[in-house]
C-alpha atoms as a PDB file:
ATOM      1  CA  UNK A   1       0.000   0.000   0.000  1.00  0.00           C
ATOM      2  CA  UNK A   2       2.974   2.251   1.316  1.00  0.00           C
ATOM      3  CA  UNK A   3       4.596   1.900  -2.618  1.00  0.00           C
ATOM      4  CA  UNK A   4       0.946   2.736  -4.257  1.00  0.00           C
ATOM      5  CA  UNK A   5       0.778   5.981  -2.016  1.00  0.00           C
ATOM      6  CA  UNK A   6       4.374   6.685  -3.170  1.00  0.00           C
ATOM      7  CA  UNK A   7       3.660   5.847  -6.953  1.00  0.00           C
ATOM      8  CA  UNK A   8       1.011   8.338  -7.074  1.00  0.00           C
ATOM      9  CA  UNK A   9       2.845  11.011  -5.140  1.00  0.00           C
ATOM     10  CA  UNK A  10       5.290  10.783  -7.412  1.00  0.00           C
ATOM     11  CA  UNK A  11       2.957  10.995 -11.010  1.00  0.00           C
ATOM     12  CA  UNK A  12       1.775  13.951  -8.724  1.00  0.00           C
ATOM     13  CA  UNK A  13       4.328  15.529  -8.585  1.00  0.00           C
ATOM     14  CA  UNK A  14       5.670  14.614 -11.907  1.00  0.00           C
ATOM     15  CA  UNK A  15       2.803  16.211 -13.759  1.00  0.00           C
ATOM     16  CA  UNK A  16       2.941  19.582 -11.164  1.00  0.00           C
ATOM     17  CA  UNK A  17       6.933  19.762 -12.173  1.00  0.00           C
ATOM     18  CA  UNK A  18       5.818  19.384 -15.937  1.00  0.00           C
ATOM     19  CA  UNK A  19       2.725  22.008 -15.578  1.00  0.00           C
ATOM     20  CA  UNK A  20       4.956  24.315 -14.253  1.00  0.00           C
ATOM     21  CA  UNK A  21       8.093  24.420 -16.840  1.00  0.00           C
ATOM     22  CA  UNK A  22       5.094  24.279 -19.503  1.00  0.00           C
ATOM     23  CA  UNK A  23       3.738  27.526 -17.636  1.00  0.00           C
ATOM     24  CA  UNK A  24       6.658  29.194 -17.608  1.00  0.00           C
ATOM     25  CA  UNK A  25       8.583  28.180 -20.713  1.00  0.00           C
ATOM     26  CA  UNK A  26       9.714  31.567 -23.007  1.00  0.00           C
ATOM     27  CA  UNK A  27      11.612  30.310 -25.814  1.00  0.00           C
ATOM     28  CA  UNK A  28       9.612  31.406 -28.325  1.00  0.00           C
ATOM     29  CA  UNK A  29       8.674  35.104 -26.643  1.00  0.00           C
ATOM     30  CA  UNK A  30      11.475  36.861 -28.519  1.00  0.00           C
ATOM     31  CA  UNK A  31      10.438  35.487 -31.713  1.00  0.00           C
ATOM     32  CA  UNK A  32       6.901  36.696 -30.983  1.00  0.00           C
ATOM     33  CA  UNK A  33       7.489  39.975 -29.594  1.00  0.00           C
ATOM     34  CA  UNK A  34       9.558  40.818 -32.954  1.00  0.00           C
ATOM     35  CA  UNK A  35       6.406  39.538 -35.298  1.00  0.00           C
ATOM     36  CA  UNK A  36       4.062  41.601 -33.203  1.00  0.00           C
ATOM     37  CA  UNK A  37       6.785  44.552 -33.801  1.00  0.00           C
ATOM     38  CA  UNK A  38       6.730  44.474 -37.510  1.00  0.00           C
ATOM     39  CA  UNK A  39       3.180  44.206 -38.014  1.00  0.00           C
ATOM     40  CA  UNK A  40       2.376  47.462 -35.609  1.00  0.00           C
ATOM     41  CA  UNK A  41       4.927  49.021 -37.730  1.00  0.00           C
ATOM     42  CA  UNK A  42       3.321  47.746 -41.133  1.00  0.00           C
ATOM     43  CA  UNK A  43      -0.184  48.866 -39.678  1.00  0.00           C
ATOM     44  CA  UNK A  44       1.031  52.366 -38.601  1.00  0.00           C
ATOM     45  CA  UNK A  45       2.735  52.881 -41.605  1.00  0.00           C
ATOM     46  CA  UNK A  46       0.350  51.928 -43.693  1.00  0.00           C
ATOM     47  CA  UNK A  47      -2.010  54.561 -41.887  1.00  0.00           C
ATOM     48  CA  UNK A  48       0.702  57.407 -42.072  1.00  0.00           C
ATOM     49  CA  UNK A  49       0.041  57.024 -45.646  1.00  0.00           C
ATOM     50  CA  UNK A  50      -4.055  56.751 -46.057  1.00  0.00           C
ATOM     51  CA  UNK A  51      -3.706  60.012 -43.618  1.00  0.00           C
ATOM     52  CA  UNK A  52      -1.192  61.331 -46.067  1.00  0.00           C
ATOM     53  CA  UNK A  53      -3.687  60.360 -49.173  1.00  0.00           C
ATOM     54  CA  UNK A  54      -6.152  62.004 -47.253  1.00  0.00           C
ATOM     55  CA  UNK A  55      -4.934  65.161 -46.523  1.00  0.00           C
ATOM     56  CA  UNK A  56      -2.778  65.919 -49.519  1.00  0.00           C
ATOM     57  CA  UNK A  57      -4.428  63.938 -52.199  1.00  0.00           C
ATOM     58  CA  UNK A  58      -1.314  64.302 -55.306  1.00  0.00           C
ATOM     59  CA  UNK A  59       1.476  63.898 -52.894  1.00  0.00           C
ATOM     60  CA  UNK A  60       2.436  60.999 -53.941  1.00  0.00           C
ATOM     61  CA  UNK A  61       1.580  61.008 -57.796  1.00  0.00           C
ATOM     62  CA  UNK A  62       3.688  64.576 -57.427  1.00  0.00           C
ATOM     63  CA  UNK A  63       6.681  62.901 -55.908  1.00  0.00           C
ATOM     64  CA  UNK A  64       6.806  59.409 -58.312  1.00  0.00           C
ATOM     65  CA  UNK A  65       6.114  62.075 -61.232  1.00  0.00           C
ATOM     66  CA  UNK A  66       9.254  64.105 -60.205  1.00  0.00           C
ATOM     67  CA  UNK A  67      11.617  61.033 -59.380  1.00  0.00           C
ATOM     68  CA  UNK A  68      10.739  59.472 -62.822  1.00  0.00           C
ATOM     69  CA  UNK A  69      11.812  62.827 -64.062  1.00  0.00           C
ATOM     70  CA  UNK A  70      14.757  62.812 -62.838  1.00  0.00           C
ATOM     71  CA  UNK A  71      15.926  59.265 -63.071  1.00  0.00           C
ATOM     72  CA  UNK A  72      14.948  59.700 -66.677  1.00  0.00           C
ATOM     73  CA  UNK A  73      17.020  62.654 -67.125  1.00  0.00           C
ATOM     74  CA  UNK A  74      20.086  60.698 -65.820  1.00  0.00           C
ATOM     75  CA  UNK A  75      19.927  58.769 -68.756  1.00  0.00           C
END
């Protein structure tokens, strides 16, 4: 009987010790921390430039027209 009692204090506390490097495991934080970084970025970007479009509609039409201008006059 004494050896059951032990056996299952043992799975016990087996399956606690597992639960609790499972809980608190962070391998993979850094990895997801720098995802979530670049798609904030993307997303605030991307509004930067509908507030842009918004505000000064041929800003950017202006600008490509004036680079193509002068990369074409380079050659």
């Amino acid at each position: 009987m004494k050896k059951i009692i032990q056996s299952i204090r043992r799975k016990l506390r087996d399956t606690g010790n597992k639960a609790a490097a499972a809980l608190t495991d962070r391998r993979g934080e850094l990895a997801t921390s720098t995802i979530g970084g670049i798609i904030v970025g993307v997303v605030i970007i991307g509004l930067l430039i509908i507030a842009i479009n918004q505000f000064f509609p041929s800003f950017f039409s202006d600008m490509f027209d004036k680079m193509a201008d002068k990369l074409n006059g380079n050659w």
